[in-house]
C-alpha atoms as a PDB file:
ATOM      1  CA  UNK A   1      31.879 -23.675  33.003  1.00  0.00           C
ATOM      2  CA  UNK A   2      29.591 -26.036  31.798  1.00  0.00           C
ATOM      3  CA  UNK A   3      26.395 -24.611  33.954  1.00  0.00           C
ATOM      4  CA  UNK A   4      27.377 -21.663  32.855  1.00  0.00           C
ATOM      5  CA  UNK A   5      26.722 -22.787  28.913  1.00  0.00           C
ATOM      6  CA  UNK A   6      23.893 -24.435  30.186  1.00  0.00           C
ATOM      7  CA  UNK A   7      22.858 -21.785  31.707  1.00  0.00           C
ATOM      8  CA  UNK A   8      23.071 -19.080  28.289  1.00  0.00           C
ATOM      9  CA  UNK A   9      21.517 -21.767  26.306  1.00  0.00           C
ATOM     10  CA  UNK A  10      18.172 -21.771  28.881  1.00  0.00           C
ATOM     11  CA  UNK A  11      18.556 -17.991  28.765  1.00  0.00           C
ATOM     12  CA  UNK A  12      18.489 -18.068  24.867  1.00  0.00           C
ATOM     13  CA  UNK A  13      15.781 -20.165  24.072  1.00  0.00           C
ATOM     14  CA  UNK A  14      13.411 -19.105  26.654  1.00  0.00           C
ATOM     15  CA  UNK A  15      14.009 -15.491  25.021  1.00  0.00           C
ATOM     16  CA  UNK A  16      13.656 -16.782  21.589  1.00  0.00           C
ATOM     17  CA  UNK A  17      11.009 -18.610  22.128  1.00  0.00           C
ATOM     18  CA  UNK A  18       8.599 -16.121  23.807  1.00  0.00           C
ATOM     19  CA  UNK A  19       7.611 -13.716  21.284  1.00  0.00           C
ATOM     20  CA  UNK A  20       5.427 -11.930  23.822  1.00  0.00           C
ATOM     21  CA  UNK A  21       8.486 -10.917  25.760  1.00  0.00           C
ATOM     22  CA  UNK A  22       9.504  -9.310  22.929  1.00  0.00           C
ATOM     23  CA  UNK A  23       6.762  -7.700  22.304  1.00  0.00           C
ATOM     24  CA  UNK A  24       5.525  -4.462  23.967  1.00  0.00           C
ATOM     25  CA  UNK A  25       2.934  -3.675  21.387  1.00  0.00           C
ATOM     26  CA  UNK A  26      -0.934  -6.048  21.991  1.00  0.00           C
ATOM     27  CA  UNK A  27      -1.045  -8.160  19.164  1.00  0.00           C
ATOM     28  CA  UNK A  28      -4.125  -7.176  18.387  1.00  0.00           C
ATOM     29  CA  UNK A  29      -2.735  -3.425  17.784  1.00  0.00           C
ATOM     30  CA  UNK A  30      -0.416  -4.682  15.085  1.00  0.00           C
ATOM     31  CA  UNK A  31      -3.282  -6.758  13.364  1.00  0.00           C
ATOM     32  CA  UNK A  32      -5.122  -3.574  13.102  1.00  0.00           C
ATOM     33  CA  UNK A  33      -2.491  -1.838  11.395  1.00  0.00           C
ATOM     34  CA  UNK A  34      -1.713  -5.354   8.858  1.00  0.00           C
ATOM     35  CA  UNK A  35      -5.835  -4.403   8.544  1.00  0.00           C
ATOM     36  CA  UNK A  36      -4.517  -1.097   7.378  1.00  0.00           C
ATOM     37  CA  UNK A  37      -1.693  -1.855   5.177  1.00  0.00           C
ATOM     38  CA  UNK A  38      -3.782  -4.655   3.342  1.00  0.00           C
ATOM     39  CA  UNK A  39      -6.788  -2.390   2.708  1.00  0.00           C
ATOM     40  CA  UNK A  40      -4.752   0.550   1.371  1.00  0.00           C
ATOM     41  CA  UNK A  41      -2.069  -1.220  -1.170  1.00  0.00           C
ATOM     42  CA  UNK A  42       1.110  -0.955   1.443  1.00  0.00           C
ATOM     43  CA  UNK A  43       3.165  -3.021  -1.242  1.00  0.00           C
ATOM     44  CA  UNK A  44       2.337  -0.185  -3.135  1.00  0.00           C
ATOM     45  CA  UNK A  45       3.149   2.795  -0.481  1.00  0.00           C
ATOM     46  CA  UNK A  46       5.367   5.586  -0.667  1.00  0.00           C
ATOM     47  CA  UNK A  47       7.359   5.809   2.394  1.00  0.00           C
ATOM     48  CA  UNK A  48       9.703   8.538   0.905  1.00  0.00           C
ATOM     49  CA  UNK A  49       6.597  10.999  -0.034  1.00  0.00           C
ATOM     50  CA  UNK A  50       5.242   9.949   3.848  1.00  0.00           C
ATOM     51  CA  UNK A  51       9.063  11.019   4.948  1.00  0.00           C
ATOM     52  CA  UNK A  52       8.943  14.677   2.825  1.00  0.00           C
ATOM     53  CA  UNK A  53       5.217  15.442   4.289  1.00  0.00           C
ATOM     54  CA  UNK A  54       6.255  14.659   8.034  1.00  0.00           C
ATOM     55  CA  UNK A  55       9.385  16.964   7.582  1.00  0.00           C
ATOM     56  CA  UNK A  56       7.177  19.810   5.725  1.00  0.00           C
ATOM     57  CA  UNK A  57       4.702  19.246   8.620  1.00  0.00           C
ATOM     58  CA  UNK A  58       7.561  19.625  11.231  1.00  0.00           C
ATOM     59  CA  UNK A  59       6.701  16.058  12.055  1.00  0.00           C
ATOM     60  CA  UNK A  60       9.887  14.342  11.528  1.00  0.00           C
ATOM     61  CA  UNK A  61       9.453  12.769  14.500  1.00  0.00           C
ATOM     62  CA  UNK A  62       6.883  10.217  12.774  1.00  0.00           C
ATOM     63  CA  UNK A  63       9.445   9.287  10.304  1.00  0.00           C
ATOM     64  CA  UNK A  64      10.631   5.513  11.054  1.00  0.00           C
ATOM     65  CA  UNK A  65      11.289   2.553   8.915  1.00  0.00           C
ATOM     66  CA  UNK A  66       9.042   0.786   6.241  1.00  0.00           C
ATOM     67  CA  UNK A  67       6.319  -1.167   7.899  1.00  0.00           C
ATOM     68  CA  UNK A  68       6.728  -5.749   7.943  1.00  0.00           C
ATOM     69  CA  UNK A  69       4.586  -7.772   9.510  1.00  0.00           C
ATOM     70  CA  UNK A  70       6.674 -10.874  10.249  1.00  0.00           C
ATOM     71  CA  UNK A  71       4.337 -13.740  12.554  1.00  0.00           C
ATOM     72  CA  UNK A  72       6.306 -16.429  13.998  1.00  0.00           C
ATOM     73  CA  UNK A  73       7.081 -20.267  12.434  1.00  0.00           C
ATOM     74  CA  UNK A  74       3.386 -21.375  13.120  1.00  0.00           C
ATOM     75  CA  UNK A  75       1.910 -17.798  11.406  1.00  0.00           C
ATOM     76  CA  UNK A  76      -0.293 -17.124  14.949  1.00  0.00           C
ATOM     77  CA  UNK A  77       1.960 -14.111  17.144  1.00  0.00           C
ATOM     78  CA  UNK A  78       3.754 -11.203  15.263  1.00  0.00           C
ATOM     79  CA  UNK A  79       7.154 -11.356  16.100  1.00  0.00           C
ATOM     80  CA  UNK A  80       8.392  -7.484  14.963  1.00  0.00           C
ATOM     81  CA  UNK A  81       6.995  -4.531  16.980  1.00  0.00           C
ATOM     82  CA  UNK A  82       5.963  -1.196  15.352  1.00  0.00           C
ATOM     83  CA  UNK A  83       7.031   0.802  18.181  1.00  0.00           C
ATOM     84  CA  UNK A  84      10.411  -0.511  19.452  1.00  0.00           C
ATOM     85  CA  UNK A  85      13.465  -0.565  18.508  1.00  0.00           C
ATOM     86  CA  UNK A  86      12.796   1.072  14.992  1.00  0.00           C
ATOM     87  CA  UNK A  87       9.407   2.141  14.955  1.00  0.00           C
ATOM     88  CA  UNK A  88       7.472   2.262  11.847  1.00  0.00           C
ATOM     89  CA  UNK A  89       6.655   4.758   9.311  1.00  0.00           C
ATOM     90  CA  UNK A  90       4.403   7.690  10.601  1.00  0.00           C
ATOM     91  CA  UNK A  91       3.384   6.167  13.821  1.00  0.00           C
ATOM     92  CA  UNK A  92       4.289   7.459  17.512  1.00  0.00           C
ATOM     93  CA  UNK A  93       3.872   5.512  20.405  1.00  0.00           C
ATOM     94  CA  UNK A  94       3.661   5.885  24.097  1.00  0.00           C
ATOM     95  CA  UNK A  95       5.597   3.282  26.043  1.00  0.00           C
ATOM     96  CA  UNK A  96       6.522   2.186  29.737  1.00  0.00           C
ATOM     97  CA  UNK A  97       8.254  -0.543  30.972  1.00  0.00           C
ATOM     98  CA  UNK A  98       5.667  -3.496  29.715  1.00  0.00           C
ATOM     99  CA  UNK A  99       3.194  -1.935  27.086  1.00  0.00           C
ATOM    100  CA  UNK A 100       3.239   1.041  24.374  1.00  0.00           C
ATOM    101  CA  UNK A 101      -0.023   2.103  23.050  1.00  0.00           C
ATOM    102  CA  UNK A 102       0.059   3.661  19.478  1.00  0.00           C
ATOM    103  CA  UNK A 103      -1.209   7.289  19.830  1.00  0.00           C
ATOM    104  CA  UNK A 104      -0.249   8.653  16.809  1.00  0.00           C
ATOM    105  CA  UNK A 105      -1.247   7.277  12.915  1.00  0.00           C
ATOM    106  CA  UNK A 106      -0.164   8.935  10.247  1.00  0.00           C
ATOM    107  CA  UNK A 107       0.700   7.611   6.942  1.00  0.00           C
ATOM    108  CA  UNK A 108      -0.106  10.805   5.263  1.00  0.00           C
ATOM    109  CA  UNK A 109       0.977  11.854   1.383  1.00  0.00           C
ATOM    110  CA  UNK A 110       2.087   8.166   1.232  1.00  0.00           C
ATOM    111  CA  UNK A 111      -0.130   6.628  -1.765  1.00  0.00           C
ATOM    112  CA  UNK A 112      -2.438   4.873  -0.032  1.00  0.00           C
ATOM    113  CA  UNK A 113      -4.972   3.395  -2.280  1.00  0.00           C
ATOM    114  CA  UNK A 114      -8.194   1.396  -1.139  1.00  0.00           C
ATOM    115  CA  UNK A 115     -10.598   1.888   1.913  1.00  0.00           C
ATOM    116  CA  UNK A 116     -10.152   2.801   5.429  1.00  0.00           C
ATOM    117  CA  UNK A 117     -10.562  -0.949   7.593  1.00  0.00           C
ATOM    118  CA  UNK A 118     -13.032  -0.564  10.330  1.00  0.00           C
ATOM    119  CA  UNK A 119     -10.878  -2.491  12.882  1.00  0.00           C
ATOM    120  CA  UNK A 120      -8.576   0.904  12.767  1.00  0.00           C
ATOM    121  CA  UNK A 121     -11.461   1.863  15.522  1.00  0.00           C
ATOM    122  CA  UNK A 122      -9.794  -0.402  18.184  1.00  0.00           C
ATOM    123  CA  UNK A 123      -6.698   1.444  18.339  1.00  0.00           C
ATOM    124  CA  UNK A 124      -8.160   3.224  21.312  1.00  0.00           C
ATOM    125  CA  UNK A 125      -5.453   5.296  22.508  1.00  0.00           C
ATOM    126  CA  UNK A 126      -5.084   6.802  19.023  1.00  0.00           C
ATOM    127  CA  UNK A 127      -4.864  10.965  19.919  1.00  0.00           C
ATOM    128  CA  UNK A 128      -4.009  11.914  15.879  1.00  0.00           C
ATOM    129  CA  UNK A 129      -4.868   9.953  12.604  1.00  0.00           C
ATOM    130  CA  UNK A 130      -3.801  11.675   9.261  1.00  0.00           C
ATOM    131  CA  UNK A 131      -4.606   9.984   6.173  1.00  0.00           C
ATOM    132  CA  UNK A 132      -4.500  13.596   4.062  1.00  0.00           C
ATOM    133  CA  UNK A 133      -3.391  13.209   0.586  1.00  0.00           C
ATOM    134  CA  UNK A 134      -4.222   9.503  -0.606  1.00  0.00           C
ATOM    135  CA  UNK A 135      -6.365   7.949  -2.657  1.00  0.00           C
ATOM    136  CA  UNK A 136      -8.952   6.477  -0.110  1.00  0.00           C
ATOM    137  CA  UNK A 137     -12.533   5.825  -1.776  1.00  0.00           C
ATOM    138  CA  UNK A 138     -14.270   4.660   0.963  1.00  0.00           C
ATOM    139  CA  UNK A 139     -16.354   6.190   3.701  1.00  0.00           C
ATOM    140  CA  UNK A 140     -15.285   6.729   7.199  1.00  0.00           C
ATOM    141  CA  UNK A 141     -16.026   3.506   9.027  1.00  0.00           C
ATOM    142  CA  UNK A 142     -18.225   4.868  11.622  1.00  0.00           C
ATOM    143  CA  UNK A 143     -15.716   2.410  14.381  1.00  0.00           C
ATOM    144  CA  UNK A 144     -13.853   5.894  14.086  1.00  0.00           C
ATOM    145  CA  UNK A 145     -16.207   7.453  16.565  1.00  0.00           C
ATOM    146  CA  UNK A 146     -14.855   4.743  19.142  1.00  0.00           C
ATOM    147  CA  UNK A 147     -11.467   6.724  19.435  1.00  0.00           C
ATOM    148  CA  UNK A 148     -12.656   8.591  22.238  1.00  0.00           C
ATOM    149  CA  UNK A 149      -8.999   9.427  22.474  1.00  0.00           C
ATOM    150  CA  UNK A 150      -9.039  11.248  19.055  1.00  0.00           C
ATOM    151  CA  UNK A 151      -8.270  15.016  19.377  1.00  0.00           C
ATOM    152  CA  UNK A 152      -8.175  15.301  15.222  1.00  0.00           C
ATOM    153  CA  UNK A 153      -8.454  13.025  12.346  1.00  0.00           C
ATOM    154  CA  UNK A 154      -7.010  14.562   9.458  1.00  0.00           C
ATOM    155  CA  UNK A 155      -8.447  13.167   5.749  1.00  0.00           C
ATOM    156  CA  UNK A 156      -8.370  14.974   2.129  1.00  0.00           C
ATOM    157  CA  UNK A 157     -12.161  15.136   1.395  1.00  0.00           C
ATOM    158  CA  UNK A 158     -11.807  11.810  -0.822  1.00  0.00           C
ATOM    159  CA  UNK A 159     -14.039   9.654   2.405  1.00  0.00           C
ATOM    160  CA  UNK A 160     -16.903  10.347   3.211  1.00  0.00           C
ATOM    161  CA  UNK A 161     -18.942   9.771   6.384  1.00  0.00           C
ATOM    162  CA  UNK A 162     -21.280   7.320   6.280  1.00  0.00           C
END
């Protein structure tokens, strides 16, 4: 009984203490979209509005909870995932047994103030980004032209290309 306590407690703390196990999504994915939510107000977003646009859109399937970017006691590996279990708000994700790439962004009608972050180019396996009805002020990062993946980018004439 007692290597079997032993045992549990191994189990536990190697699990707890591994964020990357946890993690299916790269790290450097998630910093992209913190990039996001920092250069567009996301204290400030509407998640509800985001919510009524997707179902308009017959795109419910992009509704998912509020995005939280939680790092780990030493603030270096994110330690919640935006694609699994509860994915965020208005992203989709492709996933296999090890990885999930984010292939869908779209935190459309959802009050985004500020300027588009130029990192949001690294999300290469992005196939759909809709940012239509905010309040973005900036021009296109030209990093956009790096997802080679992109079938259509969706903005509401307030960006301009630079």
């Amino acid at each position: 009984m007692i290597y079997l306590q032993l045992l549990w407690t191994l189990v536990f703390c190697i699990c707890i203490g591994s964020n990357h196990a946890l993690l299916k999504t790269k790290s450097s994915d998630i910093a992209v979209l913190e990039d996001l939510y920092i250069s567009t107000s996301g204290e400030n977003w509407d998640y509800a509005s985001m919510r009524e646009s997707n179902n308009e859109y017959n795109l419910s399937y992009l509704n998912g909870v509020d995005w939280k970017f939680t790092r780990d006691a030493e603030k270096v590996d994110y330690i919640i995932d935006p694609c699994i279990p509860h994915k965020f708000q208005g992203i989709n994700c492709t996933c296999d047994n090890s990885t999930c790439q984010i292939i869908q962004l779209a935190p459309a009608s959802g009050n985004l103030i500020g300027t588009i972050p130029s990192s949001l180019g690294r999300l290469t396996d992005l196939s759909f980004l809709d940012l239509d009805t905010n309040q973005l002020t900036s021009s296109i990062p030209a990093s956009l032209g790096d997802l080679t993946a992109a079938a259509s980018i969706h903005t509401n004439g307030t960006i301009s290309i630079k």
